[in-house]
C-alpha atoms as a PDB file:
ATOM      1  CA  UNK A   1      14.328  31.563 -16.446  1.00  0.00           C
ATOM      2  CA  UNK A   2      13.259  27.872 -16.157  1.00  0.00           C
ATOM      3  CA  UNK A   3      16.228  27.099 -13.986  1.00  0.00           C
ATOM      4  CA  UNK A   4      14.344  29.588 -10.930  1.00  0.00           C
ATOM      5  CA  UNK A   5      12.253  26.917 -10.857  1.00  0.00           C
ATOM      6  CA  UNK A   6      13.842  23.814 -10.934  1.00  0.00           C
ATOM      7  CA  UNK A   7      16.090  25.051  -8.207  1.00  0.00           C
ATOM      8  CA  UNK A   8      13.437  24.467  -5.927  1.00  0.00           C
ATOM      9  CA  UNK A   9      13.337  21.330  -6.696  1.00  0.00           C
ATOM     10  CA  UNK A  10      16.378  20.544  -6.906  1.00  0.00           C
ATOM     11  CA  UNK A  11      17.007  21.172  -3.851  1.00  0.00           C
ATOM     12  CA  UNK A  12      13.784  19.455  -2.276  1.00  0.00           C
ATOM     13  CA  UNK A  13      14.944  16.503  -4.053  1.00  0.00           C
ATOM     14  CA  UNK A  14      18.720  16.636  -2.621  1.00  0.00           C
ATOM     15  CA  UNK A  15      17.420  17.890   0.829  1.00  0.00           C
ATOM     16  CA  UNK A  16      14.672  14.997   1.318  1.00  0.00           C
ATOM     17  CA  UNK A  17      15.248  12.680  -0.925  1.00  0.00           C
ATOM     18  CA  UNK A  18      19.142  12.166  -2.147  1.00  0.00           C
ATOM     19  CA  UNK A  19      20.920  13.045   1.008  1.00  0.00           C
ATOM     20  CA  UNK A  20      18.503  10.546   3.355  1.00  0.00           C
ATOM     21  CA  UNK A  21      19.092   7.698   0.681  1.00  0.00           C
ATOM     22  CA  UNK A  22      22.897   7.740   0.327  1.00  0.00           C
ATOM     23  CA  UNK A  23      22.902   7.794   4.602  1.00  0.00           C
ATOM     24  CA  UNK A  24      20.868   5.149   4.400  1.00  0.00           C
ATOM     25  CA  UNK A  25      23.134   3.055   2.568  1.00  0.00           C
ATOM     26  CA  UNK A  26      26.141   3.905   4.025  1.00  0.00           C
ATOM     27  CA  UNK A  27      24.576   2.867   6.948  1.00  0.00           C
ATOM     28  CA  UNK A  28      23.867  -0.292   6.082  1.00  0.00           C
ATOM     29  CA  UNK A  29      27.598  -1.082   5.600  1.00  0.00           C
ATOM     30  CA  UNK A  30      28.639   0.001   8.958  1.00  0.00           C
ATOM     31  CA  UNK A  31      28.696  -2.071  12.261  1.00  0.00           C
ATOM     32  CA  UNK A  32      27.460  -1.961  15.380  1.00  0.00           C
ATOM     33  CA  UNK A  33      29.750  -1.555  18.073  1.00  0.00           C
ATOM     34  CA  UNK A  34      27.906  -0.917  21.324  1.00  0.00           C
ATOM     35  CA  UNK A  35      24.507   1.172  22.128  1.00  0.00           C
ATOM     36  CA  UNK A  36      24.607   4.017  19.636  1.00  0.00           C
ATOM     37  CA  UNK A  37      28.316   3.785  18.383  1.00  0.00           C
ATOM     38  CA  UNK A  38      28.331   2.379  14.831  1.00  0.00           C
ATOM     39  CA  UNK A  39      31.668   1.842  12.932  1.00  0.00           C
ATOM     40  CA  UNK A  40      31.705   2.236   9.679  1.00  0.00           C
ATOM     41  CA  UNK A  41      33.693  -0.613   8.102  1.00  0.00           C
ATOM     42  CA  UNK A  42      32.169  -0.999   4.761  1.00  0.00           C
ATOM     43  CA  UNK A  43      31.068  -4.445   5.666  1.00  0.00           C
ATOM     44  CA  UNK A  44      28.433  -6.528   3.520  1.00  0.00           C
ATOM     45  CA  UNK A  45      27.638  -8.769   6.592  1.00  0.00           C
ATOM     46  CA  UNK A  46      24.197  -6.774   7.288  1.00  0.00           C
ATOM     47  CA  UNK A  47      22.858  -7.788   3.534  1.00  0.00           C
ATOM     48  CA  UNK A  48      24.604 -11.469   4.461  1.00  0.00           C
ATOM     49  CA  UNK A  49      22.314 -11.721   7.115  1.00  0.00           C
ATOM     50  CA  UNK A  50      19.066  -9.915   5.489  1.00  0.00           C
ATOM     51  CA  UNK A  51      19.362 -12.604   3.151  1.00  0.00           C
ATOM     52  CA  UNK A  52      19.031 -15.893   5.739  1.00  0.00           C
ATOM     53  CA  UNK A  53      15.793 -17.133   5.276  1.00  0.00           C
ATOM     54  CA  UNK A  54      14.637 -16.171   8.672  1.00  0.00           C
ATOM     55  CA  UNK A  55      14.305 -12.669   6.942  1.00  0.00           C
ATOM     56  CA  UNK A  56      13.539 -13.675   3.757  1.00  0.00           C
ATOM     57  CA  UNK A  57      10.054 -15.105   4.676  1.00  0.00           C
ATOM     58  CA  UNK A  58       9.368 -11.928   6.738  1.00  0.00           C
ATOM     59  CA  UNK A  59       9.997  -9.993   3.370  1.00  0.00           C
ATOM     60  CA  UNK A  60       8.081 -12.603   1.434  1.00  0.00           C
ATOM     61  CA  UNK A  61       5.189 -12.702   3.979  1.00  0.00           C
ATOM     62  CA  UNK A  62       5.275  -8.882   3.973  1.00  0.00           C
ATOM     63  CA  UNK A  63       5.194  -8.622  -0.108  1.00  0.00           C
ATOM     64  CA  UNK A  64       2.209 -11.183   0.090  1.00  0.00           C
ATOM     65  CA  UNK A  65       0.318  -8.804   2.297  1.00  0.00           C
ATOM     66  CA  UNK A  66       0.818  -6.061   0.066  1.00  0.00           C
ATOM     67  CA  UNK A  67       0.121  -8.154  -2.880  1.00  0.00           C
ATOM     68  CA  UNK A  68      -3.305  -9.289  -1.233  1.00  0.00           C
ATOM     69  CA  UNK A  69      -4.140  -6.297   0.041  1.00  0.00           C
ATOM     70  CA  UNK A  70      -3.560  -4.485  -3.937  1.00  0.00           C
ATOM     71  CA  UNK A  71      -5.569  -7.463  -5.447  1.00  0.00           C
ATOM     72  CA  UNK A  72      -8.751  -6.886  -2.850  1.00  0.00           C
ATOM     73  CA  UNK A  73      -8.491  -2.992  -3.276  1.00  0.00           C
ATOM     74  CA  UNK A  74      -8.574  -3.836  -7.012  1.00  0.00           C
ATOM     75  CA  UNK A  75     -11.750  -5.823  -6.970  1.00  0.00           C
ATOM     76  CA  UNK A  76     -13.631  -3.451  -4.435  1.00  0.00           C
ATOM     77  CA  UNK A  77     -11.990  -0.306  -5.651  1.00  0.00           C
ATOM     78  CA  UNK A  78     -12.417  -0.628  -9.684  1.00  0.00           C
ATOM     79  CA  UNK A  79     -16.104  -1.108  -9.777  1.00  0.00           C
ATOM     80  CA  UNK A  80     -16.735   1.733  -7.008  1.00  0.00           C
ATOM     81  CA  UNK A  81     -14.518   3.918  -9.383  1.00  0.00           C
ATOM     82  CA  UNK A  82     -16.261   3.242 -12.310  1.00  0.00           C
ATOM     83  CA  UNK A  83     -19.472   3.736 -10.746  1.00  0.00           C
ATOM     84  CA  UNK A  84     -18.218   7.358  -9.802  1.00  0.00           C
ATOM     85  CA  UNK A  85     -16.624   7.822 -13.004  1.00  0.00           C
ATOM     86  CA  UNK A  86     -19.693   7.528 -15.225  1.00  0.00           C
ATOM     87  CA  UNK A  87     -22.382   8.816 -12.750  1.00  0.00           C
ATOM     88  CA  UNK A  88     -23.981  12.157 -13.249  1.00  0.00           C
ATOM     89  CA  UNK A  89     -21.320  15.215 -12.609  1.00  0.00           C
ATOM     90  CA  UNK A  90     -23.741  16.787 -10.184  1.00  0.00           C
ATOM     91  CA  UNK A  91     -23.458  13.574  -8.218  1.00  0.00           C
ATOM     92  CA  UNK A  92     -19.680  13.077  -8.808  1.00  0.00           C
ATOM     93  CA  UNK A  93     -18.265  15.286  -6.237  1.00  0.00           C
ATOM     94  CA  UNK A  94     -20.788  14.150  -3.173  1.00  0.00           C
ATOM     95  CA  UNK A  95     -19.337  10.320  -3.814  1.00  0.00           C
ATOM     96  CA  UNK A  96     -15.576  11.239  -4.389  1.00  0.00           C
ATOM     97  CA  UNK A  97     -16.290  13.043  -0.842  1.00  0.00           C
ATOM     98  CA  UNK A  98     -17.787  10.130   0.482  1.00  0.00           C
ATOM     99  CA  UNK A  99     -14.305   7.958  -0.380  1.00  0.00           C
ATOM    100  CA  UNK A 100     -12.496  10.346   1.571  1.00  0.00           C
ATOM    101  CA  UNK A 101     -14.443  10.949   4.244  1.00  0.00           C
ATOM    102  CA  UNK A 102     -12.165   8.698   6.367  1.00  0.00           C
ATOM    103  CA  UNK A 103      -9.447  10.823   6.026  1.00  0.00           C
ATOM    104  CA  UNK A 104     -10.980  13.654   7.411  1.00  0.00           C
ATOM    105  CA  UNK A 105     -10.119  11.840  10.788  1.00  0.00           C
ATOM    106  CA  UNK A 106      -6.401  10.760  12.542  1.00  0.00           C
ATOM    107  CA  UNK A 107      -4.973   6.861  11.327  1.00  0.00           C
ATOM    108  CA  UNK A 108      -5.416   5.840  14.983  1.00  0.00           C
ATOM    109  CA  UNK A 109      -8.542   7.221  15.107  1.00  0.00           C
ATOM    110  CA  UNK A 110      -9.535   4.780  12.404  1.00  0.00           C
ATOM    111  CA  UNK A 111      -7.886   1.754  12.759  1.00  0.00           C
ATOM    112  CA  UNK A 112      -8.688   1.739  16.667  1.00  0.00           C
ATOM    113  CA  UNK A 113     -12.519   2.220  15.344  1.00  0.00           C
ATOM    114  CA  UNK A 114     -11.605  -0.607  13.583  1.00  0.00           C
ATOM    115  CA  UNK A 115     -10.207  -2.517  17.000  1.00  0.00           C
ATOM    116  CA  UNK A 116     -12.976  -1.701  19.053  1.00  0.00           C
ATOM    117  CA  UNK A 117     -15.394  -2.966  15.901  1.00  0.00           C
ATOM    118  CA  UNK A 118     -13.617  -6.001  15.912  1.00  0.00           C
ATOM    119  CA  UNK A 119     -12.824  -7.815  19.495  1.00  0.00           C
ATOM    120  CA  UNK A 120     -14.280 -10.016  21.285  1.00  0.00           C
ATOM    121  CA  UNK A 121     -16.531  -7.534  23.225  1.00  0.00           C
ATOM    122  CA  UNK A 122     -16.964  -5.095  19.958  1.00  0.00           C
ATOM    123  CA  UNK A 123     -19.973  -4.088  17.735  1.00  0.00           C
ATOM    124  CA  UNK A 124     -19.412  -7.122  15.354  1.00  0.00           C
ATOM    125  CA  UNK A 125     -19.472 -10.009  17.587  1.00  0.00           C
ATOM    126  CA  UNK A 126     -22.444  -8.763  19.910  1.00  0.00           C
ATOM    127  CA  UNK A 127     -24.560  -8.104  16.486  1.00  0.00           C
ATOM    128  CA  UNK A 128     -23.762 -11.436  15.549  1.00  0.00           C
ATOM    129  CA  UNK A 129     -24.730 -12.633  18.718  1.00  0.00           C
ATOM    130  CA  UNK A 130     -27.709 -10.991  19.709  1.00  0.00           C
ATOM    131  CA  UNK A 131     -29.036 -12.175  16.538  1.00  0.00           C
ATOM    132  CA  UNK A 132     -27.868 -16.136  17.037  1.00  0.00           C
ATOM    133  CA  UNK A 133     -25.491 -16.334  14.147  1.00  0.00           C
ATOM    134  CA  UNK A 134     -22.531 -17.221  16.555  1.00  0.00           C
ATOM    135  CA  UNK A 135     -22.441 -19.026  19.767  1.00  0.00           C
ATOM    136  CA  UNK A 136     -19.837 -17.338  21.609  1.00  0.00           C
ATOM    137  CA  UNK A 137     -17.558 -14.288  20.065  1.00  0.00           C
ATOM    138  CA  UNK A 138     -15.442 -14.587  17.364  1.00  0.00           C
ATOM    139  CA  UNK A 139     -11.766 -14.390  17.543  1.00  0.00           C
ATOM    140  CA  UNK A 140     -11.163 -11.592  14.742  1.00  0.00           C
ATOM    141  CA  UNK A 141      -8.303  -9.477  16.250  1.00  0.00           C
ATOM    142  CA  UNK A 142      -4.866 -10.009  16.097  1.00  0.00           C
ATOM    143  CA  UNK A 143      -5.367 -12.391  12.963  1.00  0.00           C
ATOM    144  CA  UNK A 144      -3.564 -12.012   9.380  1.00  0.00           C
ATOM    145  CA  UNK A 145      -7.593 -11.625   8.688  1.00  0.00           C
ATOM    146  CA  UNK A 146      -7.508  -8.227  10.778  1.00  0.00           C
ATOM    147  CA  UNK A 147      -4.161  -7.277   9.455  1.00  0.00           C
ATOM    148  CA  UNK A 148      -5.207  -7.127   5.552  1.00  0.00           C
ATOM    149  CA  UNK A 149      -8.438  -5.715   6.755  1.00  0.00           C
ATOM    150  CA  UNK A 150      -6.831  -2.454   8.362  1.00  0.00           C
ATOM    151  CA  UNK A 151      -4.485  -2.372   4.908  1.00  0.00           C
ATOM    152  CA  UNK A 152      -7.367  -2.751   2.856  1.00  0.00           C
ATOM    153  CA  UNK A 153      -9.391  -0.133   4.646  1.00  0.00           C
ATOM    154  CA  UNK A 154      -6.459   2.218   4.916  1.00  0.00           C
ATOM    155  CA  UNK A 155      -5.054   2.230   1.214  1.00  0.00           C
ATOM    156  CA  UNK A 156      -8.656   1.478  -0.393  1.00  0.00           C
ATOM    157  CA  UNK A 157      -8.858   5.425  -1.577  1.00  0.00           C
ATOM    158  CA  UNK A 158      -5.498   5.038  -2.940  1.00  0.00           C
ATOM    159  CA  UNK A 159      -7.013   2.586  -5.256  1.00  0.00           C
ATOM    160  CA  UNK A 160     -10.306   4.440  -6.469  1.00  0.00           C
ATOM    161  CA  UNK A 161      -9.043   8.022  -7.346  1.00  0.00           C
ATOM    162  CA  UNK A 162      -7.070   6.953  -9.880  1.00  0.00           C
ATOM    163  CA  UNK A 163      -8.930   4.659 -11.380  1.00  0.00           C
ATOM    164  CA  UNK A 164     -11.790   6.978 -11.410  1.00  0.00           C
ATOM    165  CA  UNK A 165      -9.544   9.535 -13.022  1.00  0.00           C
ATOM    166  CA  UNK A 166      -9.158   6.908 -16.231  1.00  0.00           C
ATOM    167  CA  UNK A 167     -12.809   6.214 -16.257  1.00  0.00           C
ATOM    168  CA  UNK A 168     -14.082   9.602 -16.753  1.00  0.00           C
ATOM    169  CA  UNK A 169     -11.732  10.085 -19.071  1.00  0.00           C
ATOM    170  CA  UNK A 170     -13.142   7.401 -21.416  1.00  0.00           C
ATOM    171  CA  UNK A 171     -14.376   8.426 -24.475  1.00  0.00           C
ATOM    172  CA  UNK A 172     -17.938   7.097 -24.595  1.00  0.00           C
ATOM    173  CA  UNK A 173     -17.728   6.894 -28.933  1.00  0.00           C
ATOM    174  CA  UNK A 174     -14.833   3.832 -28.422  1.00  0.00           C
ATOM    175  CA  UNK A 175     -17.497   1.692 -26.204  1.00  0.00           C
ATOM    176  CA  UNK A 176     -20.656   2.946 -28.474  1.00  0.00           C
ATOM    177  CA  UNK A 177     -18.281   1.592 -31.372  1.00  0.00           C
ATOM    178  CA  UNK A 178     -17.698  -1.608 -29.357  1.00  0.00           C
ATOM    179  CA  UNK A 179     -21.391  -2.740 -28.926  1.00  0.00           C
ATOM    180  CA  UNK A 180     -21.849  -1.030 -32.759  1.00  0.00           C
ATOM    181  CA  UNK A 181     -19.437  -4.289 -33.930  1.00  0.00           C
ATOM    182  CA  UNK A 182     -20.975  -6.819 -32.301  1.00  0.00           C
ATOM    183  CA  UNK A 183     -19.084  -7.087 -28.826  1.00  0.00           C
ATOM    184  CA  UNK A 184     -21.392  -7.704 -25.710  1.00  0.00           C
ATOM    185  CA  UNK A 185     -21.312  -6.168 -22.555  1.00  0.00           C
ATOM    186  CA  UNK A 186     -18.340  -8.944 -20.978  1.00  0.00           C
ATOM    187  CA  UNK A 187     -16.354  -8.559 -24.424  1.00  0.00           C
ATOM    188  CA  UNK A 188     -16.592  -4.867 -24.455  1.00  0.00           C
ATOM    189  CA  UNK A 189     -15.604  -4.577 -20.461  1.00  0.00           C
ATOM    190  CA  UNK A 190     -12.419  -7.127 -20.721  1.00  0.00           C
ATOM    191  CA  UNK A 191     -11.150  -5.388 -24.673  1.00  0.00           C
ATOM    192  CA  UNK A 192     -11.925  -1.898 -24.148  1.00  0.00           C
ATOM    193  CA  UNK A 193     -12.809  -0.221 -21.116  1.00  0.00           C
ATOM    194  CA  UNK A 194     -10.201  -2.671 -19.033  1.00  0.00           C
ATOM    195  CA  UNK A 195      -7.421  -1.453 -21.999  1.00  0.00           C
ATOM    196  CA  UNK A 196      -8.549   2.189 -21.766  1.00  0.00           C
ATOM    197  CA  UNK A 197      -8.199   2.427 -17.886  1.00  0.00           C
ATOM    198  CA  UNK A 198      -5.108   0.360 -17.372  1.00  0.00           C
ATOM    199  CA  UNK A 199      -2.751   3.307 -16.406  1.00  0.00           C
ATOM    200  CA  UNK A 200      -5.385   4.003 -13.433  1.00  0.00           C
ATOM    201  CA  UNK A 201      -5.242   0.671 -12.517  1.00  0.00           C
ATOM    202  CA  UNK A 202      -1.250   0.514 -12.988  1.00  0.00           C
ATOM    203  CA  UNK A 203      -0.972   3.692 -10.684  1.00  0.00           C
ATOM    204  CA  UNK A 204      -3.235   2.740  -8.215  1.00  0.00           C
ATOM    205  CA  UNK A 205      -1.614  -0.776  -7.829  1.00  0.00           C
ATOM    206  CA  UNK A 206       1.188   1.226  -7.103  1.00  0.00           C
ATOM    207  CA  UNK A 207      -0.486   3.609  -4.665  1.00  0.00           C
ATOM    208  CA  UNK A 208      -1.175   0.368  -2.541  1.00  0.00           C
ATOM    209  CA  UNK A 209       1.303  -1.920  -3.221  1.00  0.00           C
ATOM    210  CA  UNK A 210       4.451  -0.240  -2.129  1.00  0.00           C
ATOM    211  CA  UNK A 211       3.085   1.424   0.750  1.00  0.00           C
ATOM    212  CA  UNK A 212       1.568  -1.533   2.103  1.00  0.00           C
ATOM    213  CA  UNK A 213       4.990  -3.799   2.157  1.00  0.00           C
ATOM    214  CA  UNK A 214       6.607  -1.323   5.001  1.00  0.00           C
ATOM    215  CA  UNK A 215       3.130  -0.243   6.925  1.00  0.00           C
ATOM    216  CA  UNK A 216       4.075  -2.263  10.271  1.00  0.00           C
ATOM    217  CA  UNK A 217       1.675  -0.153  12.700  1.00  0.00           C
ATOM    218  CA  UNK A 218      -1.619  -1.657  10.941  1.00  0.00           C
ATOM    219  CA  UNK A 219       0.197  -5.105  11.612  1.00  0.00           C
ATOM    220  CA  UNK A 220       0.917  -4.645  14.607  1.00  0.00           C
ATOM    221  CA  UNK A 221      -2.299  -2.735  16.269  1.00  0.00           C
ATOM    222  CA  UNK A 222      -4.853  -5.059  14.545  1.00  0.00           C
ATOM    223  CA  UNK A 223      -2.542  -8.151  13.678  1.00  0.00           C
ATOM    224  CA  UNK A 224      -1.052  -8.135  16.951  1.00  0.00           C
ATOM    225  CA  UNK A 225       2.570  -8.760  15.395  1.00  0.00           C
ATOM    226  CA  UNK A 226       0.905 -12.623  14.818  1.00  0.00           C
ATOM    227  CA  UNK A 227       3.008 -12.350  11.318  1.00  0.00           C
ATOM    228  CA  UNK A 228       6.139  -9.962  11.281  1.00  0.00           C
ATOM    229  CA  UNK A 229       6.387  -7.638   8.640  1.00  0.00           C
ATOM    230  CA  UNK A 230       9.019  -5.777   7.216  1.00  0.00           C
ATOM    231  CA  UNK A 231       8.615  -2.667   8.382  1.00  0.00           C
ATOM    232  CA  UNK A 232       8.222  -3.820  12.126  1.00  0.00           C
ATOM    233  CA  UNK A 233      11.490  -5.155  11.989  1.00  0.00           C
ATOM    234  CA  UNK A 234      13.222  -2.659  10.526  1.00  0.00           C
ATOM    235  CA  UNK A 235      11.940  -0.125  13.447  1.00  0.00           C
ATOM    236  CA  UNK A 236      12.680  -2.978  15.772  1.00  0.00           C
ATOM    237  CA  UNK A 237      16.080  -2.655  14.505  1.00  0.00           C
ATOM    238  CA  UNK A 238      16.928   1.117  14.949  1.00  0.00           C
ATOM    239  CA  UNK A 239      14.941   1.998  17.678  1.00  0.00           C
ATOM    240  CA  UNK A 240      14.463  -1.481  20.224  1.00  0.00           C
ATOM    241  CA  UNK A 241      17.101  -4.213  18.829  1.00  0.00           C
ATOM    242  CA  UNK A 242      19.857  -1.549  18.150  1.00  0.00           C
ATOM    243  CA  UNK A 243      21.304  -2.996  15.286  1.00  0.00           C
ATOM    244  CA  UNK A 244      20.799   0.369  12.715  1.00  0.00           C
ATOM    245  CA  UNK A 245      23.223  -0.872  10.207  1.00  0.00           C
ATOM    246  CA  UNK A 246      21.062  -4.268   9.745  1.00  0.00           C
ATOM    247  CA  UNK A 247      17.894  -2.069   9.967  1.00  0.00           C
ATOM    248  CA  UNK A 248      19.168   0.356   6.924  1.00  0.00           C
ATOM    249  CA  UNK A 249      19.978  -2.868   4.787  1.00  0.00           C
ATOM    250  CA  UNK A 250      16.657  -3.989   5.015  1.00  0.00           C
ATOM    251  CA  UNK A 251      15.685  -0.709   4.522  1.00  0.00           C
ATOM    252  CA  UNK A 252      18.127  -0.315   1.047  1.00  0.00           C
ATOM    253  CA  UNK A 253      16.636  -3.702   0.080  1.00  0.00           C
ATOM    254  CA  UNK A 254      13.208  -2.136   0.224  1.00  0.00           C
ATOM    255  CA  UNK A 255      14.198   0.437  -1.491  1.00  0.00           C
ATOM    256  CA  UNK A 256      15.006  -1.244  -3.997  1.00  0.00           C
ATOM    257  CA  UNK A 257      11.832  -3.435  -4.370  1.00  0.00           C
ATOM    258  CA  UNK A 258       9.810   0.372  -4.565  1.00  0.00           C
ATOM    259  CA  UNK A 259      12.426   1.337  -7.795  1.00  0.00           C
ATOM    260  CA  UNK A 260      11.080  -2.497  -9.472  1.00  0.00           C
ATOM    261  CA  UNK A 261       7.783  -1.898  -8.563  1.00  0.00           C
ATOM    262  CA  UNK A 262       7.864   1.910 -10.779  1.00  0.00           C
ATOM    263  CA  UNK A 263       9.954   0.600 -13.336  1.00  0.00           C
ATOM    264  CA  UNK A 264       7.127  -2.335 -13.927  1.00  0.00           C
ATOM    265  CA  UNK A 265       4.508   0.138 -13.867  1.00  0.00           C
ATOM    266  CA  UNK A 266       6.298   2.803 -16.104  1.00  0.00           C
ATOM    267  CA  UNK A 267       6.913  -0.216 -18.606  1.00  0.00           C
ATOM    268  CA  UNK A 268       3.450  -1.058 -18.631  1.00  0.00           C
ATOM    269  CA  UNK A 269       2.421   2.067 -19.105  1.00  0.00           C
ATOM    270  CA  UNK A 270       4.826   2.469 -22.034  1.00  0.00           C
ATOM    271  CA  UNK A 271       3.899  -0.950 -23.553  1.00  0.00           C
ATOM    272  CA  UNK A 272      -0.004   0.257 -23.497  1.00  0.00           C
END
């Protein structure tokens, strides 16, 4: 009786995830006529105009943040992970709780935490004050700075968990037999352990990669729109600009960078 539950499913998959996606693109081939009145005329202006370069650096500048924000949750997130990974098991559980600690509250919660940390009359700047580091208050908010920051803070998790699920899977006798051969601590790291955790690493570049293209309300609370993303316009589009056609072809063309972005991964993982 496997089909009882694939039916399920199936039908979570049609119901949330087919239907939505072919409306999406038929959308983006209709026209809009006047407020709320779209005609559907099978038109490829909308992906005509998604590709001017006017939008084409917004999707560039929005793939750079992602890209930026993957390669810093990398750096922080891989040796926090491995830390967790190979600490004792009693101790394993209080620091995976620690990493998700911040979700225990709302988004807005924490990236307005992060606003009022931040501005010119925050915590930060009258720290840095008090103590005579700075003159007069930095200008931190509403900077690309700020904007990464909030995706970085935001996605970092995403990064760790599955990383740390690689590392404590590693069997310890492959690194013993590592140092037993003659490798040193840098030679066994880059051949072995980085080899050995590289599907954590592959999913959790996914984890914050693809999110982090289309997250426009980090962007726009802490980068005060200073760089448009992708995502902003796009909900620009349906809900203030009232173009939804032009919004769904940006959307189908970010669709389609998410399907690249697993098909990369699943061929890594394949190829290691």
């Amino acid at each position: 009786m496997a089909w009882l539950t694939f039916l399920p499913l199936a039908g979570w998959l049609l119901l949330f995830v087919i239907i939505p996606t072919i409306m999406l693109i038929a959308l983006s081939f209709g026209q809009q006529r006047g407020l709320g009145t779209i005609e559907f005329t099978w038109t490829f202006d909308n992906y005509v105009r998604a590709f001017q370069w006017k939008w084409l650096k917004v999707l560039f500048d929005s793939v750079w943040y992602a890209f930026l924000t993957t390669v810093i949750c990398m750096i922080i997130g891989y040796p926090v992970a491995y830390y967790i990974g190979r600490s004792p098991e009693r101790m394993r559980n209080l620091l995976l709780t620690l990493v998700m600690i911040p979700f225990w509250t709302s988004f807005l919660i924490r990236t307005y935490a992060w606003i009022t940390i931040l501005s010119k009359e925050g915590f930060l700047n009258a720290i840095l004050m008090s103590a005579g580091i700075i003159p007069e208050p930095l200008s931190i908010m509403y900077t690309p700075f700020a904007s990464v920051l909030g995706l970085v803070y935001n996605f970092l998790p995403f990064m760790i968990l599955p990383i740390y699920t690689s590392v404590e899977r590693l069997d310890n006798a492959m690194i013993e037999a590592a140092y037993d051969l003659g490798a040193g601590p840098v030679r066994a790291f880059s051949q072995v352990i980085i080899p050995l955790t590289r599907p954590g690493i592959a999913a959790g570049a996914l984890l914050v990669f693809v999110p982090s293209i289309a997250m426009f309300a980090i962007t726009n609370l802490m980068g005060g729109g200073s760089v448009p993303t992708i995502g902003d316009v796009i909900y620009k589009s349906f809900f203030a600009g009232r173009n939804q056609p032009f919004g769904a072809a940006l959307g189908t063309l970010l669709l389609l960078i998410f399907i690249i972005s697993l098909w990369l991964t699943r061929k890594q993982r394949e190829d290691s």
